[in-house]
Protein backbone atom coordinates (compact mmCIF):
# COMPACT_ATOMS: atom_id res chain seq x y z
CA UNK A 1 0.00 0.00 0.00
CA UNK A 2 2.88 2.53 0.78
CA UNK A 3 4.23 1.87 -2.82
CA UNK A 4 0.90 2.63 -4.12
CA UNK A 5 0.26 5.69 -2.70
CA UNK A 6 4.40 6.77 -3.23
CA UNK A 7 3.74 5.87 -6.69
CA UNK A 8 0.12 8.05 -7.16
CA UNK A 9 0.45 10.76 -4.49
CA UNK A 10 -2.24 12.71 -6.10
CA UNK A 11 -5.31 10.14 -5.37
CA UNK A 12 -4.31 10.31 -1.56
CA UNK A 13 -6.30 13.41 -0.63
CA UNK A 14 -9.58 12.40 -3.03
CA UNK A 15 -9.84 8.72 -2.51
CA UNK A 16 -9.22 6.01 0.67
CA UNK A 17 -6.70 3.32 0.47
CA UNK A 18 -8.12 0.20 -1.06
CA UNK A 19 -6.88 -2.76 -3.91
CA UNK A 20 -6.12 -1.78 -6.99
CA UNK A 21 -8.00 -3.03 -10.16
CA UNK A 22 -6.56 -4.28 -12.96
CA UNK A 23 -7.60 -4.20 -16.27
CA UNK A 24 -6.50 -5.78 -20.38
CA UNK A 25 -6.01 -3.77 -23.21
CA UNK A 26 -7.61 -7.14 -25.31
CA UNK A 27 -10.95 -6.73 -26.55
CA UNK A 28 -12.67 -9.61 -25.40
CA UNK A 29 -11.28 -8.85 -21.50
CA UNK A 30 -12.95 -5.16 -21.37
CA UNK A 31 -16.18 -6.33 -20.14
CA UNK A 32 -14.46 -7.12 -17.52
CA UNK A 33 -12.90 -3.99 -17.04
CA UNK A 34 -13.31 -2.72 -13.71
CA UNK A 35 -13.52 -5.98 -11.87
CA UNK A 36 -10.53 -6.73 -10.04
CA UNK A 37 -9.06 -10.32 -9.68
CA UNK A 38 -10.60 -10.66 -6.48
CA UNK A 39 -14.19 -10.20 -7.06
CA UNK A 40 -16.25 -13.28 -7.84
CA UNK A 41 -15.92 -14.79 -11.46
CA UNK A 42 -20.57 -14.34 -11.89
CA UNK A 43 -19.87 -10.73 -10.70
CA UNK A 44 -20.01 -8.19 -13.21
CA UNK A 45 -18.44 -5.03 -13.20
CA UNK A 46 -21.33 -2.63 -12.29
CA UNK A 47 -18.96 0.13 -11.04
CA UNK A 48 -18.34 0.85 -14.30
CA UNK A 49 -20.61 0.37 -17.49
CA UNK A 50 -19.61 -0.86 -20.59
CA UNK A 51 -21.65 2.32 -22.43
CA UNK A 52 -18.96 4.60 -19.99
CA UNK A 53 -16.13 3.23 -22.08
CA UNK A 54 -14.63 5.51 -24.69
CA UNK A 55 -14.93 4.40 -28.36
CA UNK A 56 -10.96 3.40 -29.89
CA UNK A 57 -10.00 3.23 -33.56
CA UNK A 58 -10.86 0.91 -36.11
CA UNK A 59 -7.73 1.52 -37.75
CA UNK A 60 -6.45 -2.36 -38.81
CA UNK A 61 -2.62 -1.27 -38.48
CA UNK A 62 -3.66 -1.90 -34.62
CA UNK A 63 -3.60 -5.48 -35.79
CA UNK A 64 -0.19 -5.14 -36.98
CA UNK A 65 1.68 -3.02 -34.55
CA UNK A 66 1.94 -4.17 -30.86
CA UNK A 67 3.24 -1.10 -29.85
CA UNK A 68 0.69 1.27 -31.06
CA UNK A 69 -1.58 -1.53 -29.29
CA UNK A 70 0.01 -0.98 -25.73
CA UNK A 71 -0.10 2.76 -26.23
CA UNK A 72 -4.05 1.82 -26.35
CA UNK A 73 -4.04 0.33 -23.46
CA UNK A 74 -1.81 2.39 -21.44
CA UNK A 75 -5.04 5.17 -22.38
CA UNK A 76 -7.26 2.90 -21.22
CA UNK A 77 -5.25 1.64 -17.78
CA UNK A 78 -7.73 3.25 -14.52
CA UNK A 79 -6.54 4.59 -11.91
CA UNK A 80 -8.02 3.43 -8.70
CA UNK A 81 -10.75 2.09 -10.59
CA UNK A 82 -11.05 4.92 -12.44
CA UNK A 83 -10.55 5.95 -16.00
CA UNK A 84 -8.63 9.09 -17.53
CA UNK A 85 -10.85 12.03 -17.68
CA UNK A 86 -9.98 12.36 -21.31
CA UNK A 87 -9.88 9.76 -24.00
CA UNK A 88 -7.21 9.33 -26.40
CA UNK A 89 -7.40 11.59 -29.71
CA UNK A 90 -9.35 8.92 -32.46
CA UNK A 91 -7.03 8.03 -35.58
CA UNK A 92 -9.22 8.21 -38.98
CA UNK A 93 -10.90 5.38 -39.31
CA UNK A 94 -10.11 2.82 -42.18
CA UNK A 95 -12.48 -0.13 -43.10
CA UNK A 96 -10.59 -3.23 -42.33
CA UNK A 97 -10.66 -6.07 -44.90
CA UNK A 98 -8.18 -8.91 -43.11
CA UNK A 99 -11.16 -10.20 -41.13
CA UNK A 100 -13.19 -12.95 -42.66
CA UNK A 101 -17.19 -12.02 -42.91
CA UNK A 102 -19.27 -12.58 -39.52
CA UNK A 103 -22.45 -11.55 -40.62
CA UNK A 104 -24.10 -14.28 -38.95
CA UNK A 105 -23.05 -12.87 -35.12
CA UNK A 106 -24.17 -9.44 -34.22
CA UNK A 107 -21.21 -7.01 -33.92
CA UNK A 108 -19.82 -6.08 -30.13
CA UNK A 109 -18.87 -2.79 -28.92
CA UNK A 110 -15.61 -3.93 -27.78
CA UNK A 111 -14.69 -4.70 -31.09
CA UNK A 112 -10.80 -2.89 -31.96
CA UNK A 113 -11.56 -3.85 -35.75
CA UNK A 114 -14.85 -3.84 -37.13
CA UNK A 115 -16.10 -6.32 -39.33
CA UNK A 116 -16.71 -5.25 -42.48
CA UNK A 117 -18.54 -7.92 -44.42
CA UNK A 118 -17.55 -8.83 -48.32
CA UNK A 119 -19.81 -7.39 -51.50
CA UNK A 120 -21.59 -11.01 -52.62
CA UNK A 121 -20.44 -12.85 -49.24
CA UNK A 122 -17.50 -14.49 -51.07
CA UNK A 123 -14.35 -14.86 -50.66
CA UNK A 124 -11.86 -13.07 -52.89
CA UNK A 125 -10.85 -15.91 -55.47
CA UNK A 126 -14.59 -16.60 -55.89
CA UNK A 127 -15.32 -12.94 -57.46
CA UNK A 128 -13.57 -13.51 -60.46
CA UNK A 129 -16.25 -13.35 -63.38
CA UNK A 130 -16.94 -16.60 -64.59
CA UNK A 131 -16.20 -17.20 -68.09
CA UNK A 132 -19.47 -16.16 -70.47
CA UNK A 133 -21.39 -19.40 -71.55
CA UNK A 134 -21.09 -20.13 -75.30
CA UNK A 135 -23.88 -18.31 -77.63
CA UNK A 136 -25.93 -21.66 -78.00
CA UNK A 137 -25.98 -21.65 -74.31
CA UNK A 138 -27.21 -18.65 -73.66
CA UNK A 139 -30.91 -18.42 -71.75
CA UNK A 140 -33.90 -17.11 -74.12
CA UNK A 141 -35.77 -13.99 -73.05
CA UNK A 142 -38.79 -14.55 -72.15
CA UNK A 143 -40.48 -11.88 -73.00
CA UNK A 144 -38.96 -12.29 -76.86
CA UNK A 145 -40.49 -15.55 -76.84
CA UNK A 146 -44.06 -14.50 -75.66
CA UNK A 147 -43.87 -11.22 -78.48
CA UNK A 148 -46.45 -11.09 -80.72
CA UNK A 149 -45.81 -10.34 -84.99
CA UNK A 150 -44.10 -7.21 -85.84
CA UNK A 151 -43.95 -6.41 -89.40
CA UNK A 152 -40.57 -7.58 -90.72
CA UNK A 153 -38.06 -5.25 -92.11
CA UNK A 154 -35.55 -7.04 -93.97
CA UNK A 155 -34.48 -10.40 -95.66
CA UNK A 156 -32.69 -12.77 -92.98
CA UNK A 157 -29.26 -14.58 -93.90
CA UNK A 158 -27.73 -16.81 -91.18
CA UNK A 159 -25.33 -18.14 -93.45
CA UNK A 160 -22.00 -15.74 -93.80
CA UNK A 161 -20.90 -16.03 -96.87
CA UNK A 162 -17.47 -13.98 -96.56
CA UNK A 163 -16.33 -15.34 -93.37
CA UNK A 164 -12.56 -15.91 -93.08
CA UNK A 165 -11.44 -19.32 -93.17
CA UNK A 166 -8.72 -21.34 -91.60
CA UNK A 167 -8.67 -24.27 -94.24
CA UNK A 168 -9.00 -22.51 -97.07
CA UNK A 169 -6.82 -19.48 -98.20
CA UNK A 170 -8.72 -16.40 -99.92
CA UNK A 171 -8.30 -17.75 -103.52
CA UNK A 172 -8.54 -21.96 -103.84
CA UNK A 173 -9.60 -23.68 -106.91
CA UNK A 174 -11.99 -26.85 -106.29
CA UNK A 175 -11.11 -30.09 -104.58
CA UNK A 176 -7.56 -29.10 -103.62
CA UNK A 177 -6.16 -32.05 -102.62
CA UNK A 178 -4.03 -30.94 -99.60
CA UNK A 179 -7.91 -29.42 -98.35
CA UNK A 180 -9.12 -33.02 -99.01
CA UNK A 181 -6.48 -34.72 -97.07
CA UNK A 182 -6.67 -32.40 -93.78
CA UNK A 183 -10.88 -32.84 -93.73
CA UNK A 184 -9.84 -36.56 -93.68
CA UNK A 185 -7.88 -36.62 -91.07
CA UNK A 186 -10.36 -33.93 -88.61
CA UNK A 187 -13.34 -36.39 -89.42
CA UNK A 188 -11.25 -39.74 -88.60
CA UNK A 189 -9.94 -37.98 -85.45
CA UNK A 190 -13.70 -37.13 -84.58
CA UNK A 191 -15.88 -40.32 -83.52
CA UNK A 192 -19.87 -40.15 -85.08
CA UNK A 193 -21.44 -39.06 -81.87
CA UNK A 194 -19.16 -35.99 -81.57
CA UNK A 195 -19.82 -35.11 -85.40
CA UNK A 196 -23.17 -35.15 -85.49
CA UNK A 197 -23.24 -32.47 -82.57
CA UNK A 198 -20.67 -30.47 -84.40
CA UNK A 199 -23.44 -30.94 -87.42
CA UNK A 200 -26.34 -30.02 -84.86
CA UNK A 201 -24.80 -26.69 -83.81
CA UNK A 202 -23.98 -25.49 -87.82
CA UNK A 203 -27.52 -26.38 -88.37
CA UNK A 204 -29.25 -24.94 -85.75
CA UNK A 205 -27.31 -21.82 -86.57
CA UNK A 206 -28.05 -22.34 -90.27
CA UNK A 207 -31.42 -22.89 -89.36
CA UNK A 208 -32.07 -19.53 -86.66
CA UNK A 209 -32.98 -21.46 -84.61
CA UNK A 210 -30.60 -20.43 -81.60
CA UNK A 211 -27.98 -17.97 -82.65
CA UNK A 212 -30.27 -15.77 -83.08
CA UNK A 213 -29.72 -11.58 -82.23
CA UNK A 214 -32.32 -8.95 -81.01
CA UNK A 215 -31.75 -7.13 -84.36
CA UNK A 216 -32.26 -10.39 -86.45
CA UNK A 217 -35.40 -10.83 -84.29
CA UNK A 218 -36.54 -7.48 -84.75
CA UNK A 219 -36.14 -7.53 -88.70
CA UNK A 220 -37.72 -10.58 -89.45
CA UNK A 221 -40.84 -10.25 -87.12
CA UNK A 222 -40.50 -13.76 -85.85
CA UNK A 223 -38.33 -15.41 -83.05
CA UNK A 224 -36.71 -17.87 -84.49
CA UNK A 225 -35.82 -18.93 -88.50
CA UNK A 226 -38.62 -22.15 -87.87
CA UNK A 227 -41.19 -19.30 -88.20
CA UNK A 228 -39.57 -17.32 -90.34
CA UNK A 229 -39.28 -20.05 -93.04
CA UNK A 230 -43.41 -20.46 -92.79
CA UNK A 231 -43.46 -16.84 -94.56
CA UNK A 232 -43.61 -14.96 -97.16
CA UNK A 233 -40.31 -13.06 -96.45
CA UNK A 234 -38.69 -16.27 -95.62
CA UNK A 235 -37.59 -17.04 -99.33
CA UNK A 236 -33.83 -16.19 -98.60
CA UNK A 237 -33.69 -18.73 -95.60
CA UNK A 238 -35.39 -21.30 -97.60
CA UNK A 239 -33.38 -20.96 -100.38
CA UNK A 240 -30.23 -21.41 -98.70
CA UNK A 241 -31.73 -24.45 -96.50
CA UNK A 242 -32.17 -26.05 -99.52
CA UNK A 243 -28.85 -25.10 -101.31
CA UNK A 244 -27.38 -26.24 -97.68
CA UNK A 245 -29.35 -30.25 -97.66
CA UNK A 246 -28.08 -30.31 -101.12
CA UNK A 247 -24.56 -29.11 -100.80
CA UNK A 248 -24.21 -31.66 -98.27
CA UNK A 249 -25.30 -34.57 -99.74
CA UNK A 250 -22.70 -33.46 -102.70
CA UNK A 251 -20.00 -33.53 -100.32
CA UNK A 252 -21.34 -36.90 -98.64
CA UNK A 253 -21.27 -38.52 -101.95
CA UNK A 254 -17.86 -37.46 -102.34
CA UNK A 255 -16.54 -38.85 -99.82
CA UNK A 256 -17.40 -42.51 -100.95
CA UNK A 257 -16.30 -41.33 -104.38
CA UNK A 258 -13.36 -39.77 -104.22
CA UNK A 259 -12.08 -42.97 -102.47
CA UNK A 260 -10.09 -44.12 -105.27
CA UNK A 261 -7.97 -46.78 -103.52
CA UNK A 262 -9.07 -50.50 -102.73
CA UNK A 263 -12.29 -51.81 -102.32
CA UNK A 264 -13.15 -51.90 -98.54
CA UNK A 265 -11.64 -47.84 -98.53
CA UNK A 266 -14.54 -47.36 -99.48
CA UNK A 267 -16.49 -49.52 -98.00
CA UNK A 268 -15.32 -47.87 -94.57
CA UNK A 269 -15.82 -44.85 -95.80
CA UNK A 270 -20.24 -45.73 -96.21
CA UNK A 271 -19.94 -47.47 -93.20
CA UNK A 272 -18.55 -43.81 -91.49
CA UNK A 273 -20.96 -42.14 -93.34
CA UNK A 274 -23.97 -44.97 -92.30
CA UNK A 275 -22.78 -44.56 -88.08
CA UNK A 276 -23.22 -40.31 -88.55
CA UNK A 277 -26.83 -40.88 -89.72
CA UNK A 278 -27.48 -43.01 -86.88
CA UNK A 279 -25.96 -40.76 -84.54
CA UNK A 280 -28.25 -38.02 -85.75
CA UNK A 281 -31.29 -39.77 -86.04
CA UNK A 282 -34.34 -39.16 -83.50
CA UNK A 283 -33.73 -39.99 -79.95
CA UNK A 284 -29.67 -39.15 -80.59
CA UNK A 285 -28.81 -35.97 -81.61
CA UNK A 286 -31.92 -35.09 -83.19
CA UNK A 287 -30.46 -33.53 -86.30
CA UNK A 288 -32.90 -34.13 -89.00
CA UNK A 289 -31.95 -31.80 -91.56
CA UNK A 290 -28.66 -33.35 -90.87
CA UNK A 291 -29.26 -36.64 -91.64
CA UNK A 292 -31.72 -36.01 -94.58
CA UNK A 293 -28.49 -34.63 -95.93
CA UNK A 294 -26.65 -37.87 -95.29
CA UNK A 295 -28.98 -39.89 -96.09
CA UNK A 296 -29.30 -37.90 -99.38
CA UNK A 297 -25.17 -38.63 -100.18
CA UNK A 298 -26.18 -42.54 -99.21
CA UNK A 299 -28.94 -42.80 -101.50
CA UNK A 300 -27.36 -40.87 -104.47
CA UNK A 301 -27.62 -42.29 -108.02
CA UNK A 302 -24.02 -42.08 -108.05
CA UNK A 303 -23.25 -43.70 -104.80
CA UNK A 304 -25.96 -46.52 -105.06
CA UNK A 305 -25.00 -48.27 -108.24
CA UNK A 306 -21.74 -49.17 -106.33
CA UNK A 307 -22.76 -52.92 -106.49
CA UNK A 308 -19.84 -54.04 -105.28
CA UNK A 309 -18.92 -51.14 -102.53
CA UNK A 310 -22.14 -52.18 -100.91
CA UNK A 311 -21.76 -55.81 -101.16
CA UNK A 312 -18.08 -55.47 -99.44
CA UNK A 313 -20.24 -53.13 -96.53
CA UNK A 314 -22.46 -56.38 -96.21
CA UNK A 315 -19.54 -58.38 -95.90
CA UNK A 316 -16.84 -56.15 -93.49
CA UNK A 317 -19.72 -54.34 -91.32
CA UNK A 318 -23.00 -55.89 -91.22
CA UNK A 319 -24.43 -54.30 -88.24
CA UNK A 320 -23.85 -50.76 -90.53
CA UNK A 321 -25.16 -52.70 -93.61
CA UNK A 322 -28.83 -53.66 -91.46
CA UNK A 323 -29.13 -50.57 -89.79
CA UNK A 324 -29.23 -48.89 -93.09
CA UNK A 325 -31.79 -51.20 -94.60
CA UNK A 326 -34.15 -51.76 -91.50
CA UNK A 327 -33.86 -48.29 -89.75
CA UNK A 328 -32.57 -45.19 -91.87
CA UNK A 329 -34.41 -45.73 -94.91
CA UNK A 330 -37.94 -46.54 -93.54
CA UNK A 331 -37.12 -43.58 -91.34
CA UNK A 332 -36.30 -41.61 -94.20
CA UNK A 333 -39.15 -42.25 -96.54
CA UNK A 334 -41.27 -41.60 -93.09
CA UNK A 335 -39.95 -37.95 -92.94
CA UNK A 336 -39.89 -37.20 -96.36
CA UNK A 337 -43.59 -38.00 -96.67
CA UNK A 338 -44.53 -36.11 -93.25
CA UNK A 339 -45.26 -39.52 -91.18
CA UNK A 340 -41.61 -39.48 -89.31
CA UNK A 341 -41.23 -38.41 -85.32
CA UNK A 342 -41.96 -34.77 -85.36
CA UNK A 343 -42.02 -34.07 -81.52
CA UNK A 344 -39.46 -31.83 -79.33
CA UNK A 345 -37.25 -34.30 -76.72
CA UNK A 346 -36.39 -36.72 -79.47
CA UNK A 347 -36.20 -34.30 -82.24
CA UNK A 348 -33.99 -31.13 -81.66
CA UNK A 349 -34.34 -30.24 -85.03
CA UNK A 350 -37.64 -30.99 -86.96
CA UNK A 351 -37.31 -31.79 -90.87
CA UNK A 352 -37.75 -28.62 -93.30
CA UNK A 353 -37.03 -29.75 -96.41
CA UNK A 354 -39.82 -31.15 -97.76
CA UNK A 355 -42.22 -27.74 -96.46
CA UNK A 356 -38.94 -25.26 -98.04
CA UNK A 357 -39.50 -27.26 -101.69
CA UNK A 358 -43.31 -26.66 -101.05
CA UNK A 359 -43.19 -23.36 -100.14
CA UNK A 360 -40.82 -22.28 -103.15
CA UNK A 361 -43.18 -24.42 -105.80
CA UNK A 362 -41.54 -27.72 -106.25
CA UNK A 363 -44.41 -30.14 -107.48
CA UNK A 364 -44.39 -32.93 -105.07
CA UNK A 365 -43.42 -36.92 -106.81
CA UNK A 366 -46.04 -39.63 -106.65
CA UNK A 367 -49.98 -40.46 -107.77
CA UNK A 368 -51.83 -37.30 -107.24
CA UNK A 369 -53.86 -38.95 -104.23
CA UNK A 370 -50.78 -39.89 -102.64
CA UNK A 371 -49.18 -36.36 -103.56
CA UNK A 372 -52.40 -34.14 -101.98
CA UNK A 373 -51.86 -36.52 -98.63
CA UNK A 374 -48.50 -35.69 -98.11
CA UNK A 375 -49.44 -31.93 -99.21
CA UNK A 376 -51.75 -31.96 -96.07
CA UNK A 377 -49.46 -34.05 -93.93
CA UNK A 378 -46.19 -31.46 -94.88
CA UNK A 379 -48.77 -28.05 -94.34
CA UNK A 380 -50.37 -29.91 -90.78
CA UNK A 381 -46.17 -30.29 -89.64
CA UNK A 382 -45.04 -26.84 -90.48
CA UNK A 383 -48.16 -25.35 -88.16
CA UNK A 384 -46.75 -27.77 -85.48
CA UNK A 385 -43.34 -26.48 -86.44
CA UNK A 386 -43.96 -23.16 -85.87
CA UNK A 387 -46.26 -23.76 -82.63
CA UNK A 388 -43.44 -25.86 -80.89
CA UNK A 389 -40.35 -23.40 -82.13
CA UNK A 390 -39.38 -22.55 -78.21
CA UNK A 391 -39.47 -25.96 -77.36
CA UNK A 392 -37.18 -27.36 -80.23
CA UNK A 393 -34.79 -24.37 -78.98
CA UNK A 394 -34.76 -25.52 -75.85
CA UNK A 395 -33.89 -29.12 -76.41
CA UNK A 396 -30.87 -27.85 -79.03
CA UNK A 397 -29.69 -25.89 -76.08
CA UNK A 398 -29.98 -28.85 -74.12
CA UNK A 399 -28.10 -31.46 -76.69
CA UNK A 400 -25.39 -28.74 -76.81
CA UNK A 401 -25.32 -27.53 -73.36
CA UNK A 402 -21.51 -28.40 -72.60
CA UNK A 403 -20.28 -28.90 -76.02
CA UNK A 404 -16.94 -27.38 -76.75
CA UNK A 405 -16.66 -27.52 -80.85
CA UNK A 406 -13.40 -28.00 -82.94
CA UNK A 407 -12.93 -24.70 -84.46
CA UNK A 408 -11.42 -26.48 -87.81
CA UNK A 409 -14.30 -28.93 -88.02
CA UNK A 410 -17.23 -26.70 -87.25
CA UNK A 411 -15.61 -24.56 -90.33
CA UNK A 412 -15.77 -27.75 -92.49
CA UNK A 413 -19.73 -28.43 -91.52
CA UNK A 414 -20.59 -24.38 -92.71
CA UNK A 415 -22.21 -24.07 -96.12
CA UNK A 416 -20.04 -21.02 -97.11
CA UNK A 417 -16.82 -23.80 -96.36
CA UNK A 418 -18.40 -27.01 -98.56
CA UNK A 419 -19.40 -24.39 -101.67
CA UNK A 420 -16.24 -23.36 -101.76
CA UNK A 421 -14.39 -26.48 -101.22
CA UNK A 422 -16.56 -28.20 -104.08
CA UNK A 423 -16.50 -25.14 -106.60
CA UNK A 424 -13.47 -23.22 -106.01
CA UNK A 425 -14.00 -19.85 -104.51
CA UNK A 426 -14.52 -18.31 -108.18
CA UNK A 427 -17.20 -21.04 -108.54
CA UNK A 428 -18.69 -20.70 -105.88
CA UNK A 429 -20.94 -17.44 -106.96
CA UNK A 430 -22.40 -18.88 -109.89
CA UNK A 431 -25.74 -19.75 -110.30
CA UNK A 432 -27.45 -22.58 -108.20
CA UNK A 433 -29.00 -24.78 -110.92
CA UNK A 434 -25.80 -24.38 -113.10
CA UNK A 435 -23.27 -24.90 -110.06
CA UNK A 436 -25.17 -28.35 -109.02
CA UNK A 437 -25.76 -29.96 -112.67
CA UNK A 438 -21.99 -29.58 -113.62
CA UNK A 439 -20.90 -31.29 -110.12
CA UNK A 440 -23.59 -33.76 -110.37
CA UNK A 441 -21.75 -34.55 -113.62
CA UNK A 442 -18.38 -34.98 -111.93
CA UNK A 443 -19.47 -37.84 -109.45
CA UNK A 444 -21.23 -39.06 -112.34
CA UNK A 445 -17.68 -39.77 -113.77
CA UNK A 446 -16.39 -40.72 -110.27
CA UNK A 447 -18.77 -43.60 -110.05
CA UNK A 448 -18.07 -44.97 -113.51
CA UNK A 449 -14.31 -44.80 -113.14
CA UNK A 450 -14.99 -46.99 -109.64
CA UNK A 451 -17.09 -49.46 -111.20
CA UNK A 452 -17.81 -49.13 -115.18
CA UNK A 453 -21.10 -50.74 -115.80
CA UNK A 454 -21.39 -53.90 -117.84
């Protein structure tokens, strides 16, 4: 006690001798403040309220510097129980961002460092943007979906026809060989399953049917390119759907005859070309302009008469050789007359080609009974076409939702790519008719060379 009161001679004369209390300069210990180490551990400090205290920085260099910490507490050290009269000056105060979020407690008074709690509640290496999801992945509005007709502005191409290429250089003459060999080798690397949705994702985009812009929807009236087709102001779109299905099949055809090497080359190469069909038929990818196109190459005039091609796929790959037979040509001549599977889950992509040679005033084959059923069959389609557009985009975006595409072979499936592969990119702009009669002429040759008839 005499060291106490030599030490603080100034609190003789105003207060009596008694124990000195000790306080912490931590926060969680100044509730406790005022309670010396004597008193009960239930008893709380009522000498002194907690509201009495004087408020302390925020500053998180406290958290850093021990000395600026004690200086803190040496402010804060009583006296005989009682505090100095005047509280230290407050540094600015500076949002601390070292503490992790506690929004779930409420925040104390004794805090030293509030808690300042992160933008989205996540931690720093989560609030990197995440990467943007690929165009055929991206949601639908919903409110372009539910718009009603607006009167179109403008003819509708989703085919580029001057986009650059990274196979083919600015100026290339037809069927360059070194072309030929690299689409060989990108469609042997690829197995069926990951062509056909390569296939699915040209078409759909050939097609509008996802792909599609604000400004594209606002200039054909429509939502999508299944409606627009249905129109009046459709004819672009439906003529390049159909130069598309039979660009295609040219190519397809090609492939078989171009093989000029043994026998079963070419036999493997129907048997690739019999596995993409299935792999885009109903119930797998969905594709069906797709594989009306390969069916179309498969059931060429040119490719057909290969007596002996087919007899060597009967031979090397029968399961390819009965599939063809049993499945993809009922199938086909289903579709073609309007009887095939029509409905969005197991079709992602419903068959347009017989409505787009309708609709531009092709006569349609057969007996004229059989010809007005199909007429009514291919009309009563294309209203469910049109009436079932959002689902068939939603079911593309679900067969493609995760898809990563090879740049090089997605290039190779465009119709801008195969006309100027076939034609040469001088060919290439002449006229339809003329452009597919001279090439049909060329396999024509093809096949004979491969097997001369009788």
């Amino acid at each position: 006690m005499e060291k106490t009161l030599l030490a603080n001679p100034g609190t003789t004369a105003s207060c009596p001798a008694r124990a000195r209390k000790w306080s912490n300069s931590q926060p969680a210990d100044l509730a406790h403040m005022g309670r010396s180490r004597e008193d009960p551990p239930g008893m709380e400090a009522s000498t002194m309220p907690i509201s009495a205290l004087p408020r302390t920085s925020s500053d998180p260099v406290l958290l850093k510097a021990p000395a600026l910490l004690g200086t803190v507490a040496d402010s804060l050290r009583a006296s005989d129980g009682q505090l100095q009269a005047k509280a230290p000056t407050k540094p600015p105060w500076t949002p601390s961002f070292e503490l992790p979020d506690a929004s779930e407690r409420p925040p104390t008074y004794c805090e030293l460092v509030p808690r300042v709690p992160s933008v989205q509640g996540t931690s720093p290496s989560q609030s990197c943007p995440e990467p943007e999801a690929p165009w055929w992945e991206a949601e639908e509005d919903e409110e372009e979906e539910n718009r009603c007709f607006t009167r179109p502005q403008a003819e509708i191409s989703f085919c580029p026809h001057d986009a650059p290429s990274c196979l083919l250089g600015p100026q290339n003459r037809p069927l360059e060989p070194q072309v030929l060999h690299t689409l060989r080798g990108l469609f042997l690397e690829h197995h069926p399953g990951s062509t056909a949705l390569h296939l699915l994702l040209v078409d759909c985009q050939a097609t509008g049917l996802l792909g599609v812009t604000r400004d594209q929807r606002g200039n054909m009236g429509v939502s999508s390119g299944l409606e627009l087709l249905t129109l009046p102001h459709g004819h672009h779109l439906r003529l390049e759907l159909l130069e598309r299905h039979q660009t295609l099949a040219l190519a397809g055809a090609l492939a078989v005859l171009g093989c000029s090497g043994p026998l079963e080359e070419r036999a493997a190469a129907l048997r690739g070309l019999v596995e993409l069909a299935l792999a885009l038929r109903p119930g797998a990818a969905g594709d069906l302009p797709g594989l009306a196109a390969v069916m179309g190459a498969l059931l060429m005039p040119q490719v057909s008469r290969l007596e002996h091609t087919w007899r060597q796929l009967r031979r090397s790959h029968t399961e390819a050789a009965l599939a063809f037979e049993q499945e993809l040509k009922p199938l086909m001549r289903a579709l073609d007359e309007g009887a095939g599977p029509c409905d969005p889950g197991e079709v992602a992509l419903p068959h347009v080609a017989p409505l787009v040679r309708l609709l531009e005033g092709e006569e349609v084959a057969g007996p004229l009974d059989e010809s007005c059923e199909r007429l009514l069959r291919t009309l009563h389609g294309a209203r469910h076409m049109v009436r079932d557009a959002p689902k068939f985009r939603k079911v593309a975006a679900q067969r493609l939702r995760g898809f990563r595409p090879n740049p090089e072979l997605r290039e190779a499936l465009t119709t801008g790519f195969v006309r100027r592969l076939l034609w040469g990119s001088r060919g290439a702009g002449a006229p339809r008719a003329e452009r597919f009669e001279k090439f049909q002429r060329v396999l024509g040759v093809l096949s004979q060379r491969l097997e001369p008839d009788r």
